[in-house]
C-alpha atoms as a PDB file:
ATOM      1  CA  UNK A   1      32.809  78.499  94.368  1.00  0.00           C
ATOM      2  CA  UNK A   2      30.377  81.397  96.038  1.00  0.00           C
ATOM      3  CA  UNK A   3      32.286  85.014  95.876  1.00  0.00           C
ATOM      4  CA  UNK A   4      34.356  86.859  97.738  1.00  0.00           C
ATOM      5  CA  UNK A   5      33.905  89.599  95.761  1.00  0.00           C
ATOM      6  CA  UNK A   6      30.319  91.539  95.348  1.00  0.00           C
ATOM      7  CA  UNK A   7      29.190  91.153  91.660  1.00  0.00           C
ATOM      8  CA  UNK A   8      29.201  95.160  91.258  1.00  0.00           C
ATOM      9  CA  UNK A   9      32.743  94.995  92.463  1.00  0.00           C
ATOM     10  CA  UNK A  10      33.694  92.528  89.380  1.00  0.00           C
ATOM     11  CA  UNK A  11      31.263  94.762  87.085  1.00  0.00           C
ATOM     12  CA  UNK A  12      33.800  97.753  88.020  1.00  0.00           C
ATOM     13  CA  UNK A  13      36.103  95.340  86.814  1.00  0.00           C
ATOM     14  CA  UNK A  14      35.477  93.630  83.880  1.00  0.00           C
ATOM     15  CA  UNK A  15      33.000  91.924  82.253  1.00  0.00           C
ATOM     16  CA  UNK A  16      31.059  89.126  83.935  1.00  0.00           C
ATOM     17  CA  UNK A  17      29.313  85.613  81.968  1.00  0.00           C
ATOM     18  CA  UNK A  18      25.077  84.932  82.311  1.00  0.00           C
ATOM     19  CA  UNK A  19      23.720  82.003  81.872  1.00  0.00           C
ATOM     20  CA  UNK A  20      21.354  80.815  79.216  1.00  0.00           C
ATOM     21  CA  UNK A  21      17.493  79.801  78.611  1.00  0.00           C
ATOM     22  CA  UNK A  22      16.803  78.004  81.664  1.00  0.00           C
ATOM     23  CA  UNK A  23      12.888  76.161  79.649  1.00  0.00           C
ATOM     24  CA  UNK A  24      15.266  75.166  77.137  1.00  0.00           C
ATOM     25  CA  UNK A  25      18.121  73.721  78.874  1.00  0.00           C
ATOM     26  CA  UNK A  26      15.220  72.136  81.219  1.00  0.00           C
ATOM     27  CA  UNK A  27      13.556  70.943  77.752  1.00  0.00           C
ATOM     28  CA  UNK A  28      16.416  69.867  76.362  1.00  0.00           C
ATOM     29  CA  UNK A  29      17.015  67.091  79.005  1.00  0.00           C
ATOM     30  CA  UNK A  30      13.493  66.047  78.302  1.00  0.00           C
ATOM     31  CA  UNK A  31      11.120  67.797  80.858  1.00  0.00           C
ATOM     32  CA  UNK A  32       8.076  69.086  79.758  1.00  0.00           C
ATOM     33  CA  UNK A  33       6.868  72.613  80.161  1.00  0.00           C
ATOM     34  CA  UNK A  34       3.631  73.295  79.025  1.00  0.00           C
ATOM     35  CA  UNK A  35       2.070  74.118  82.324  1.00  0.00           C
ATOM     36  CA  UNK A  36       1.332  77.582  83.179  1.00  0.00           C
ATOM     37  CA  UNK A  37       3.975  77.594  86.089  1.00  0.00           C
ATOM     38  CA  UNK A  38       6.172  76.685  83.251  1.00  0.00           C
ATOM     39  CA  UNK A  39       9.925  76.068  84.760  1.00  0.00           C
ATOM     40  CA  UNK A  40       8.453  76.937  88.476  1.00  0.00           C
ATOM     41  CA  UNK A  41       6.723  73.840  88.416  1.00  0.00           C
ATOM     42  CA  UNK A  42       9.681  71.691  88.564  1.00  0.00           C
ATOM     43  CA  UNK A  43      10.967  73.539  92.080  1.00  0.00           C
ATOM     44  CA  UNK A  44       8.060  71.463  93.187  1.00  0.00           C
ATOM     45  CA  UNK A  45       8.076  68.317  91.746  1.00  0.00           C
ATOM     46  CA  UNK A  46      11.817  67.737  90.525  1.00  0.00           C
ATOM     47  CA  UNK A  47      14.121  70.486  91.980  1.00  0.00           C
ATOM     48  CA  UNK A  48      17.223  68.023  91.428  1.00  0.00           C
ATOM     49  CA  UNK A  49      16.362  69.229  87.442  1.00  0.00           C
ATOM     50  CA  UNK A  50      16.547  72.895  88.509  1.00  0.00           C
ATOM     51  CA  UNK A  51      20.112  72.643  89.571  1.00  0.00           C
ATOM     52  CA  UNK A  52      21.427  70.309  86.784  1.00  0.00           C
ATOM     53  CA  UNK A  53      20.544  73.214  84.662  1.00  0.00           C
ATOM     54  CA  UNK A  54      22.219  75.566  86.690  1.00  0.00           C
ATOM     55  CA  UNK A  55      25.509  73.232  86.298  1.00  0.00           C
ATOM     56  CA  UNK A  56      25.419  73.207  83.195  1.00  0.00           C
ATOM     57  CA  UNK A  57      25.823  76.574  82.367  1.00  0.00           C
ATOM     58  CA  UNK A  58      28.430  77.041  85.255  1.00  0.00           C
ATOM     59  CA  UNK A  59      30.274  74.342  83.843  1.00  0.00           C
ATOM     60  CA  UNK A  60      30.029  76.074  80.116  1.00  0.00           C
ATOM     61  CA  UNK A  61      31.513  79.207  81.542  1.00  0.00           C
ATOM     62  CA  UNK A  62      29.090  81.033  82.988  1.00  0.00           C
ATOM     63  CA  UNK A  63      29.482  83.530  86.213  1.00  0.00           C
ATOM     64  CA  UNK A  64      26.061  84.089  87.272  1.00  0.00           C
ATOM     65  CA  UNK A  65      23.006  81.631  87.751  1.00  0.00           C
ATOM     66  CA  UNK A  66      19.262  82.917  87.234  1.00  0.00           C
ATOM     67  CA  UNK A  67      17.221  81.450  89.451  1.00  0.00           C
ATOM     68  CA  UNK A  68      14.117  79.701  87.945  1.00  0.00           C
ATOM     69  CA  UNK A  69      11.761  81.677  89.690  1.00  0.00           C
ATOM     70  CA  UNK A  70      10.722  84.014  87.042  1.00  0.00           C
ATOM     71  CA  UNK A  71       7.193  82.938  87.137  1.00  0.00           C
ATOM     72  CA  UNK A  72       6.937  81.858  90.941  1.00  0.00           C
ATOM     73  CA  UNK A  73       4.335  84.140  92.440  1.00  0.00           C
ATOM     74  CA  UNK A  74       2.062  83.759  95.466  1.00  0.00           C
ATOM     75  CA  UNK A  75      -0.990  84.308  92.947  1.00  0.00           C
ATOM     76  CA  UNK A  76       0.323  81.706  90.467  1.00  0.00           C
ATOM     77  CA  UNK A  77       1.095  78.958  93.070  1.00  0.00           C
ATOM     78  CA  UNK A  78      -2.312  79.554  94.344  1.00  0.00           C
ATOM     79  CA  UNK A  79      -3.683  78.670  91.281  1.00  0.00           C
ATOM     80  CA  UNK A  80      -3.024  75.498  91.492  1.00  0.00           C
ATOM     81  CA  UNK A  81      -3.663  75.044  95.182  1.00  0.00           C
ATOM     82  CA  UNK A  82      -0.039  75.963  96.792  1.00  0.00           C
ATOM     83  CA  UNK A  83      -0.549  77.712  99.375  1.00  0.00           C
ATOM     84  CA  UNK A  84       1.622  81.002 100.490  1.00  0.00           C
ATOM     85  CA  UNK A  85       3.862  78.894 103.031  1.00  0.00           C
ATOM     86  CA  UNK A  86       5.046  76.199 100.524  1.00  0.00           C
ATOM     87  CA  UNK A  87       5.056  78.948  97.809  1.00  0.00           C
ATOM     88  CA  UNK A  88       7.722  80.722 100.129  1.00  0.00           C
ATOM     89  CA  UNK A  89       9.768  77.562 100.639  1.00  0.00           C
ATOM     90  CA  UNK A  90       9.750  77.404  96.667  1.00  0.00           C
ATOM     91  CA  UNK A  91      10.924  80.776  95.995  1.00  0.00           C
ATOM     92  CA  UNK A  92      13.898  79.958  98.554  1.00  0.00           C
ATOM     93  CA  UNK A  93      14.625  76.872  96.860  1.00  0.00           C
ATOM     94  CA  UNK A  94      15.280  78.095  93.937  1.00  0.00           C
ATOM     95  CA  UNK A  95      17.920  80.304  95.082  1.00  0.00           C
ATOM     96  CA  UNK A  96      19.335  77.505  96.840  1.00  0.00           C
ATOM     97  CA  UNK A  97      19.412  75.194  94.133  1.00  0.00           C
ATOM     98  CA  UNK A  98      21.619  77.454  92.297  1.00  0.00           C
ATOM     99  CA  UNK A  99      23.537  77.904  95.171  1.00  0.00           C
ATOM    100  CA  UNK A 100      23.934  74.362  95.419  1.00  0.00           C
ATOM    101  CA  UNK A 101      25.113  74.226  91.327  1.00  0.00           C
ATOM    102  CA  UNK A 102      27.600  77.084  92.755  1.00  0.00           C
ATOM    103  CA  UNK A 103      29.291  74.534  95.197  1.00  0.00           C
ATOM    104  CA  UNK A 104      29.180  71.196  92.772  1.00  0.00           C
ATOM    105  CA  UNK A 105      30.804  72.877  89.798  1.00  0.00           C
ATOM    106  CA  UNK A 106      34.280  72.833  91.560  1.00  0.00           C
ATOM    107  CA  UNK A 107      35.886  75.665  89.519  1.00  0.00           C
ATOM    108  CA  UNK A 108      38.394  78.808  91.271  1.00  0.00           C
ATOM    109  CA  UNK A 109      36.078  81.664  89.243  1.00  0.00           C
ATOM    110  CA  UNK A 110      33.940  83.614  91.534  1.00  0.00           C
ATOM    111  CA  UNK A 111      30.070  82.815  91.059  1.00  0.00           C
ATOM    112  CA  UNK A 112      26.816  84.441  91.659  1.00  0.00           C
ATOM    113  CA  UNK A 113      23.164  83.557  92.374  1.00  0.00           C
ATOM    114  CA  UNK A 114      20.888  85.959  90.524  1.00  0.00           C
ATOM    115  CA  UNK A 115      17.081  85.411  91.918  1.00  0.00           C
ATOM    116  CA  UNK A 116      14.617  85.955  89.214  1.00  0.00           C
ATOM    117  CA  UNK A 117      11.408  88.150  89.284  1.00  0.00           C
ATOM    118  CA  UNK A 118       9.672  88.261  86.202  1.00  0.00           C
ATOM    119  CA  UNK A 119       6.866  90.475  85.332  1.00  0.00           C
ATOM    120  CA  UNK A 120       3.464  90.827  86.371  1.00  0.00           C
ATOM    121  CA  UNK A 121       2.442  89.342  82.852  1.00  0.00           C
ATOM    122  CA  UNK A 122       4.394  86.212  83.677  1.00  0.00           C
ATOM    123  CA  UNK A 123       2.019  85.043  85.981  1.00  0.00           C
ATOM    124  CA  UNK A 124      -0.969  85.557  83.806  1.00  0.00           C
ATOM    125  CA  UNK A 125       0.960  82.759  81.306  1.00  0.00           C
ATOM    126  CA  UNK A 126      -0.813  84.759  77.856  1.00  0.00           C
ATOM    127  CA  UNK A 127       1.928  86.828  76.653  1.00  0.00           C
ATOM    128  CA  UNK A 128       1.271  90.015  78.127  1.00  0.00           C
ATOM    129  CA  UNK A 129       4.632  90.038  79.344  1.00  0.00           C
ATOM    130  CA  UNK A 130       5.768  90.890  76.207  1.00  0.00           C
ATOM    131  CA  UNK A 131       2.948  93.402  75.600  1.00  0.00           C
ATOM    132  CA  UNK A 132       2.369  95.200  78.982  1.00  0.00           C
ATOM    133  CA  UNK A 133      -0.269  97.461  79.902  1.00  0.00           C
ATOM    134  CA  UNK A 134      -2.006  95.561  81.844  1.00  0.00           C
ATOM    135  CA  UNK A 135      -4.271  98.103  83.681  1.00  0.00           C
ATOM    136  CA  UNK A 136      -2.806  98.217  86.709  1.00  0.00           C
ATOM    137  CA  UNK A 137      -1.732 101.177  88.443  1.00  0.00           C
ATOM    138  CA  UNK A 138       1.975 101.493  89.653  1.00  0.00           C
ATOM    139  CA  UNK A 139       1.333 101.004  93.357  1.00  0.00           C
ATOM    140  CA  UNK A 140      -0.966  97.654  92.154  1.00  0.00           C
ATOM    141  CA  UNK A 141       1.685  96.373  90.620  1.00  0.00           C
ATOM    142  CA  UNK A 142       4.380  97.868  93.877  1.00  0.00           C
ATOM    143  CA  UNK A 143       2.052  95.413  95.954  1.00  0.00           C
ATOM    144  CA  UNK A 144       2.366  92.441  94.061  1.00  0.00           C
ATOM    145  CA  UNK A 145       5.713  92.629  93.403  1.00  0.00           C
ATOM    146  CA  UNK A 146       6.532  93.424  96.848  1.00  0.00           C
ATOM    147  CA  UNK A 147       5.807  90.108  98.757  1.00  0.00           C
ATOM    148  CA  UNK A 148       7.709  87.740  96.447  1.00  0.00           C
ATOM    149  CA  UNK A 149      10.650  90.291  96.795  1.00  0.00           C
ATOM    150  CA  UNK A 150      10.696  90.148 100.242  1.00  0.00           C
ATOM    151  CA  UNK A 151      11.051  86.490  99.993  1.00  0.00           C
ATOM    152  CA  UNK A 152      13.693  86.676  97.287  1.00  0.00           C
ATOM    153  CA  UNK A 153      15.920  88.695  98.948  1.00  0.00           C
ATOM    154  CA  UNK A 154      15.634  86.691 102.600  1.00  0.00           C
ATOM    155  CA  UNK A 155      17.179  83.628 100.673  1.00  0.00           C
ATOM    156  CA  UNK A 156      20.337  85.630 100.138  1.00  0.00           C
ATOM    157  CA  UNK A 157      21.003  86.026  96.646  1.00  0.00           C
ATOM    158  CA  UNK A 158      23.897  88.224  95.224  1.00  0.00           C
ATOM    159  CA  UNK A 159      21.439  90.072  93.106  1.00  0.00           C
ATOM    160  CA  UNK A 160      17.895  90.492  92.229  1.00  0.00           C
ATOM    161  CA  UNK A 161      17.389  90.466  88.632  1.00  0.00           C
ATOM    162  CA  UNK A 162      14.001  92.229  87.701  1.00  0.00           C
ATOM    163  CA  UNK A 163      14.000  90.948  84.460  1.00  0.00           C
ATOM    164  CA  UNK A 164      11.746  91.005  81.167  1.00  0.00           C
ATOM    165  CA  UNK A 165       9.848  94.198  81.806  1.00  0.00           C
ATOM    166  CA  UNK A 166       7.574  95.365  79.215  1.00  0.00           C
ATOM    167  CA  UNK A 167       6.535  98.600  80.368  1.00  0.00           C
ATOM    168  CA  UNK A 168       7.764 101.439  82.035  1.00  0.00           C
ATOM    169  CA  UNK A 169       5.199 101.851  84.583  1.00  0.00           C
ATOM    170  CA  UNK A 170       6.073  98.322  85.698  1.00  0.00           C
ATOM    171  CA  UNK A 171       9.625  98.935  86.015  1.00  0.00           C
ATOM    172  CA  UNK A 172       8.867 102.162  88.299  1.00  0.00           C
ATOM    173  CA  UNK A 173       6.586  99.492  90.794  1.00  0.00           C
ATOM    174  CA  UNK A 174       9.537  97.407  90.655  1.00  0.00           C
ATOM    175  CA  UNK A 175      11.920 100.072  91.483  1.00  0.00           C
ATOM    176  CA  UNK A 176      10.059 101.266  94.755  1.00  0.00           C
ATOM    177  CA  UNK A 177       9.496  97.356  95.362  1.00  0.00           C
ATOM    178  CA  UNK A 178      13.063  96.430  96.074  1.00  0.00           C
ATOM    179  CA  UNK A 179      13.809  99.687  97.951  1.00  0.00           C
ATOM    180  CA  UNK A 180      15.044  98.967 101.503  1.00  0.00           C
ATOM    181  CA  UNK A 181      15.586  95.069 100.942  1.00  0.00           C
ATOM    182  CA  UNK A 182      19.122  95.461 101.207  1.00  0.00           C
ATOM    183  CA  UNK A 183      19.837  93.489  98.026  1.00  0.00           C
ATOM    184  CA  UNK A 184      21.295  94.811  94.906  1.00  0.00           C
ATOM    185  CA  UNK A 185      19.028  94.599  92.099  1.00  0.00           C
ATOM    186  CA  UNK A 186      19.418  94.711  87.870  1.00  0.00           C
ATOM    187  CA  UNK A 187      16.968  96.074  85.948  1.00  0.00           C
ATOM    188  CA  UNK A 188      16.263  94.830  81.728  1.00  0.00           C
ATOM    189  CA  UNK A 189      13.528  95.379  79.636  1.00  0.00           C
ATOM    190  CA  UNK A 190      12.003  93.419  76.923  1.00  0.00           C
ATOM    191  CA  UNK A 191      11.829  95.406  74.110  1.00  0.00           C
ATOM    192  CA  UNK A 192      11.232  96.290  70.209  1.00  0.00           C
ATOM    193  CA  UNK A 193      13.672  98.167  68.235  1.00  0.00           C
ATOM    194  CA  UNK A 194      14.675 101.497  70.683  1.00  0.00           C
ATOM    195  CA  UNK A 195      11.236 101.277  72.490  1.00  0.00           C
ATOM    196  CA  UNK A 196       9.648  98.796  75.640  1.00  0.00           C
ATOM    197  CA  UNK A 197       7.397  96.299  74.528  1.00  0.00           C
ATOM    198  CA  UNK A 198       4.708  98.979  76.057  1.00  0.00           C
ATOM    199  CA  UNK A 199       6.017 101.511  73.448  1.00  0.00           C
ATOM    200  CA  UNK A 200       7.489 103.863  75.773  1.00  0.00           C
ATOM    201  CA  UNK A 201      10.888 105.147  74.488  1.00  0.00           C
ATOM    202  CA  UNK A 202      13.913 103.567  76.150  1.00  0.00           C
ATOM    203  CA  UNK A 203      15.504 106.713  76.853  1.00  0.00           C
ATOM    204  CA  UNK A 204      12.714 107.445  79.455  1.00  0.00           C
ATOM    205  CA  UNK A 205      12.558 103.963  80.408  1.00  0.00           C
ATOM    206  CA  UNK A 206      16.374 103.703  81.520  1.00  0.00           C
ATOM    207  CA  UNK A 207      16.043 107.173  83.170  1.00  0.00           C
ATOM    208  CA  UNK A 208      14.135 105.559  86.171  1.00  0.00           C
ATOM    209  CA  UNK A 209      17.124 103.340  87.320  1.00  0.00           C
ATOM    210  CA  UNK A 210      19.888 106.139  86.976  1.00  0.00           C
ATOM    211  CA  UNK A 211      19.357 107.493  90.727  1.00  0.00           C
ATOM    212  CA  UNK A 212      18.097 104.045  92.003  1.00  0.00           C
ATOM    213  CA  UNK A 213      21.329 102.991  94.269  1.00  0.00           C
ATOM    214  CA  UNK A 214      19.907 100.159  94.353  1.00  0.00           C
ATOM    215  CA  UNK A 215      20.243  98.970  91.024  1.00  0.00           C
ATOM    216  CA  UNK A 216      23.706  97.861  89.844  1.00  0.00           C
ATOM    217  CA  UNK A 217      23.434  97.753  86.351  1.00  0.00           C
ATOM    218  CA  UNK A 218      20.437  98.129  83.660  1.00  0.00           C
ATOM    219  CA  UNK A 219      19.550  96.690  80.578  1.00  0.00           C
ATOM    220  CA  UNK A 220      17.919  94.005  78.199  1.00  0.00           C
ATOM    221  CA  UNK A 221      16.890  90.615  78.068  1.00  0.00           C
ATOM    222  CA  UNK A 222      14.862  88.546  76.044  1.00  0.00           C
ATOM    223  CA  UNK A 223      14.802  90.727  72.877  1.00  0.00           C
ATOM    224  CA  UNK A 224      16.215  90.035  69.548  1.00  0.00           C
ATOM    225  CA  UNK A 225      19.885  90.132  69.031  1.00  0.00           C
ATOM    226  CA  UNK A 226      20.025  92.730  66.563  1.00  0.00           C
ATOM    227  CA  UNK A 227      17.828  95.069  69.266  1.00  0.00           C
ATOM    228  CA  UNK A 228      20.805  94.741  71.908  1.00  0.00           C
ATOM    229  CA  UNK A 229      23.340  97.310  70.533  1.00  0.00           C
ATOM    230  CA  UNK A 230      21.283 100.550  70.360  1.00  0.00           C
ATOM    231  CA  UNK A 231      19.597 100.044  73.650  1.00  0.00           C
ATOM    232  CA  UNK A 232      22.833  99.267  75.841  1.00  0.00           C
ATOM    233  CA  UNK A 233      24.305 102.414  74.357  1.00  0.00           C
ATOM    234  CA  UNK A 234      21.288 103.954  75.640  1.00  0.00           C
ATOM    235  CA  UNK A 235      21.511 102.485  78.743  1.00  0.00           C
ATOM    236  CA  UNK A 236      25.277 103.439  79.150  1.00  0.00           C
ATOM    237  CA  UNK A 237      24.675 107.188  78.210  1.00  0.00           C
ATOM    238  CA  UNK A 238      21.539 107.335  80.364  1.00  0.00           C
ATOM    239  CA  UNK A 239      22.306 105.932  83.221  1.00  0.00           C
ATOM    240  CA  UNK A 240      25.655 105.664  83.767  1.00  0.00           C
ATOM    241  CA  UNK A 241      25.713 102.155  85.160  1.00  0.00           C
ATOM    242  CA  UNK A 242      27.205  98.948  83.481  1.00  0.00           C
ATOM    243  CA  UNK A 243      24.966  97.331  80.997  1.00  0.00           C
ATOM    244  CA  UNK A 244      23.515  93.854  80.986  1.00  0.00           C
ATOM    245  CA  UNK A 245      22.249  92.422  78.126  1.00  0.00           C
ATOM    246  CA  UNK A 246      20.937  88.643  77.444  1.00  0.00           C
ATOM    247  CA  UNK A 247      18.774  88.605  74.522  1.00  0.00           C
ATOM    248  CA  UNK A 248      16.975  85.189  72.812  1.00  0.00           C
ATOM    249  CA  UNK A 249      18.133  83.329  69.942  1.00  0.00           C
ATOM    250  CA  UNK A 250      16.087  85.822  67.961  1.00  0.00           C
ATOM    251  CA  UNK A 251      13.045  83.196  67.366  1.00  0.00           C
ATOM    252  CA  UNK A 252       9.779  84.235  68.318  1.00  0.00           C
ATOM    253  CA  UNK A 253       7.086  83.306  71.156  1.00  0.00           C
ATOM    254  CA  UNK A 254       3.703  82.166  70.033  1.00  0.00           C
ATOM    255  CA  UNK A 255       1.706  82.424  72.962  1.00  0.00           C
ATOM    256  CA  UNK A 256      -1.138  80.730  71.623  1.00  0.00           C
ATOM    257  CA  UNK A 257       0.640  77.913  70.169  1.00  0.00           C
ATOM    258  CA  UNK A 258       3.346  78.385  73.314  1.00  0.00           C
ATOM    259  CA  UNK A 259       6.070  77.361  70.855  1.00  0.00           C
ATOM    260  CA  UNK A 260       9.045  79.669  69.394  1.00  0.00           C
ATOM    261  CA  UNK A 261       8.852  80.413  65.904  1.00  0.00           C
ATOM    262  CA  UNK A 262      11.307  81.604  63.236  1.00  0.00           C
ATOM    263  CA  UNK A 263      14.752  80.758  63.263  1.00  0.00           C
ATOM    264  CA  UNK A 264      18.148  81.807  65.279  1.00  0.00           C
ATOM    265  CA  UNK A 265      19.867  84.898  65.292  1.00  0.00           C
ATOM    266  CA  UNK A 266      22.166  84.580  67.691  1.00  0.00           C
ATOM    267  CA  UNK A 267      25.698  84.352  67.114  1.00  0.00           C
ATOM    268  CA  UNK A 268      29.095  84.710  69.160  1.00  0.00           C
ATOM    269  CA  UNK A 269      30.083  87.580  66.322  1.00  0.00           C
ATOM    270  CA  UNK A 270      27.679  89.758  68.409  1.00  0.00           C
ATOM    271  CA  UNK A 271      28.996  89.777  71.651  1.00  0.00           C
ATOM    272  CA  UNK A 272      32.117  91.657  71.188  1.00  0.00           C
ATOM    273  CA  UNK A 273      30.203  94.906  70.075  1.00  0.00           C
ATOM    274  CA  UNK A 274      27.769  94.464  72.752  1.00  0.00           C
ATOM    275  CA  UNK A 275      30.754  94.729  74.845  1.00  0.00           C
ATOM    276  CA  UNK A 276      31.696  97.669  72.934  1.00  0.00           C
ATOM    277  CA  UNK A 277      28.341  99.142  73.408  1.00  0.00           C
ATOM    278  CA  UNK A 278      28.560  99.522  77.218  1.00  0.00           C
ATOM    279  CA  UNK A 279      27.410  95.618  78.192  1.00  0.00           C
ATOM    280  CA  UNK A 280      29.503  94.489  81.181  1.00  0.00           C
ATOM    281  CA  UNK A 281      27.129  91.564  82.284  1.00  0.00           C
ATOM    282  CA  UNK A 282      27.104  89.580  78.741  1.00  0.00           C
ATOM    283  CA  UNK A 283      24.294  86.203  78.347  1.00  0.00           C
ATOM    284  CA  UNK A 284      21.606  84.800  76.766  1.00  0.00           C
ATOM    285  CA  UNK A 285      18.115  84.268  77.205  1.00  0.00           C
ATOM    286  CA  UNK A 286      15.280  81.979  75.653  1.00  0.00           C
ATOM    287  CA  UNK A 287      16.453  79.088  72.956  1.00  0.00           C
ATOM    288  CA  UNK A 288      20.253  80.035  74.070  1.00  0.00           C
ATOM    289  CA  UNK A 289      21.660  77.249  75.827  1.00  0.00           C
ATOM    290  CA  UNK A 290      25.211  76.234  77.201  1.00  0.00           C
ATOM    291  CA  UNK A 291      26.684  76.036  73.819  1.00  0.00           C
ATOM    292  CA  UNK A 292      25.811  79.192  73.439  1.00  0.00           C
ATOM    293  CA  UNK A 293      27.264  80.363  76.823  1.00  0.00           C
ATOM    294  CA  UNK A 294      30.336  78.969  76.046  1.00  0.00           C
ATOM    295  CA  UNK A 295      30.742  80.622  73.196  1.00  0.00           C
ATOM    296  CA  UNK A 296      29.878  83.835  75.017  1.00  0.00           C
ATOM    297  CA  UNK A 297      32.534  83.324  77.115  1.00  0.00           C
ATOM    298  CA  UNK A 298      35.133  82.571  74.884  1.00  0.00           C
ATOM    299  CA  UNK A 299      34.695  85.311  72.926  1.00  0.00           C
ATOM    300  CA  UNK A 300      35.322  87.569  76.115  1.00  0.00           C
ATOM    301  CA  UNK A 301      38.128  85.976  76.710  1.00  0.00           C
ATOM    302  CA  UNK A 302      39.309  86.831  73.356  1.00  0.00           C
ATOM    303  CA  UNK A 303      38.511  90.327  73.517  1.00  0.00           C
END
């Protein structure tokens, strides 16, 4: 079922499920996602896939669905000839797809819609997401942000999550961006060790959500596992807000090859200290699917 409840209400409470990968879960039932859209291109072509996913991980135990807009932009759309109109109804969709996962998994647990904004990088579909620095100046990357925002937070989801950011300077464009959309946002960085992906140090990185009221809670995502602990007990003592973590399995992205490398590090032994650490919104990201989920959630219930 949708909730009654806001999601920073239950964050005050306790400690709230993310979903998984959504490319892998979308892989995994045989779609392929080599195209520079990557899973955006399915919100045109097979959006009935998009919300399978999403019930999936509801149905493993999950709280909160991320939308699979993480790389649906105005300028990526229009790179392959969708215009800004049908790019708009896309962006909705996907917030409505999970919405419509929400209704079909027929469980009593509150659940929330989470529309995804990725990083500038994300569009350019080379990596740079996980590098950052892209030359831009803040209000450059304010004004591209901005419009697919807007969009976002018309559909009506519970929470914006402003997710994967490599660089500090990003994360400040995307801080001014949501101001005044009157949807509660989460902020997480990718990043290496206690540093973003950019090199800045997290410390000063976290520091820009602390006074944001608009963001609910601040984190990581898409990092290795073993990165998660120090930088939500950074997060926590900076900022003062609940934590949200959802790192990979701990493999690594070859952008060239657009493959993951490496092998899992991911285990359910984790979560409890991330917990521990200050995490109150507890998932995974890339190469961790339902199983994974389910296990996340089972070991919260056992805490």
């Amino acid at each position: 079922m949708t909730s009654t409840i806001t999601l920073a209400e239950a964050l005050a409470a306790g400690t709230v499920v993310l979903d998984g990968g959504m490319s892998n879960q979308l892989e995994s039932a045989g779609h392929d996602l080599s195209d520079e859209l990557w899973s955006a291109r399915l919100l045109a072509e097979q959006p009935e896939a998009v919300t399978e996913a999403h019930l999936a991980y509801f149905r493993a135990g999950a709280d909160v669905a991320i939308t699979a807009s993480y790389q649906a932009t105005f300028e990526g759309f229009a790179k392959r000839g969708i215009g800004r109109e049908r790019a708009a109804e896309l962006m909705v969709l996907s917030v409505e797809s999970a919405r419509e996962a929400a209704r079909r998994a027929g469980v009593s647990r509150p659940l929330w819609v989470a529309a995804s904004a990725g990083p500038y990088g994300a569009m350019l579909a080379d990596g740079s997401e996980y590098r950052g620095r892209y030359g831009l100046s803040v209000d450059a990357l304010e004004r591209f942000h901005r419009p697919r925002l807007e969009v976002l937070a018309a559909a009506g989801p519970d929470v914006l999550a402003l997710e994967t950011v490599p660089d500090a300077d990003e994360a400040a464009a995307l801080l001014r961006a949501v101001r005044g959309l009157g949807v509660p946002a989460w902020l997480t960085y990718s990043v290496a060790g206690d540093r973003t992906r950019a090199g800045q140090p997290l410390e000063e990185a976290f520091a820009l959500a602390a006074e944001a009221d608009e963001v609910i809670a601040v984190g990581v995502n898409c990092c290795a596992p073993q990165d998660v602990d120090g930088a939500a007990a950074t997060a926590a003592r900076v900022t003062g807000k609940p934590v949200v973590v959802y790192p990979n399995s701990g493999e690594t992205w070859d952008a060239g090859a657009r493959a993951w490398t490496g092998r899992s590090t991911f285990t359910v032994g984790q979560v409890k200290g991330w917990q521990q650490a200050g995490a109150r919104l507890i998932g995974g990201c890339c190469r961790v699917g339902p199983d994974g989920v389910a296990g996340i959630a089972g070991a919260l219930e056992a805490v």
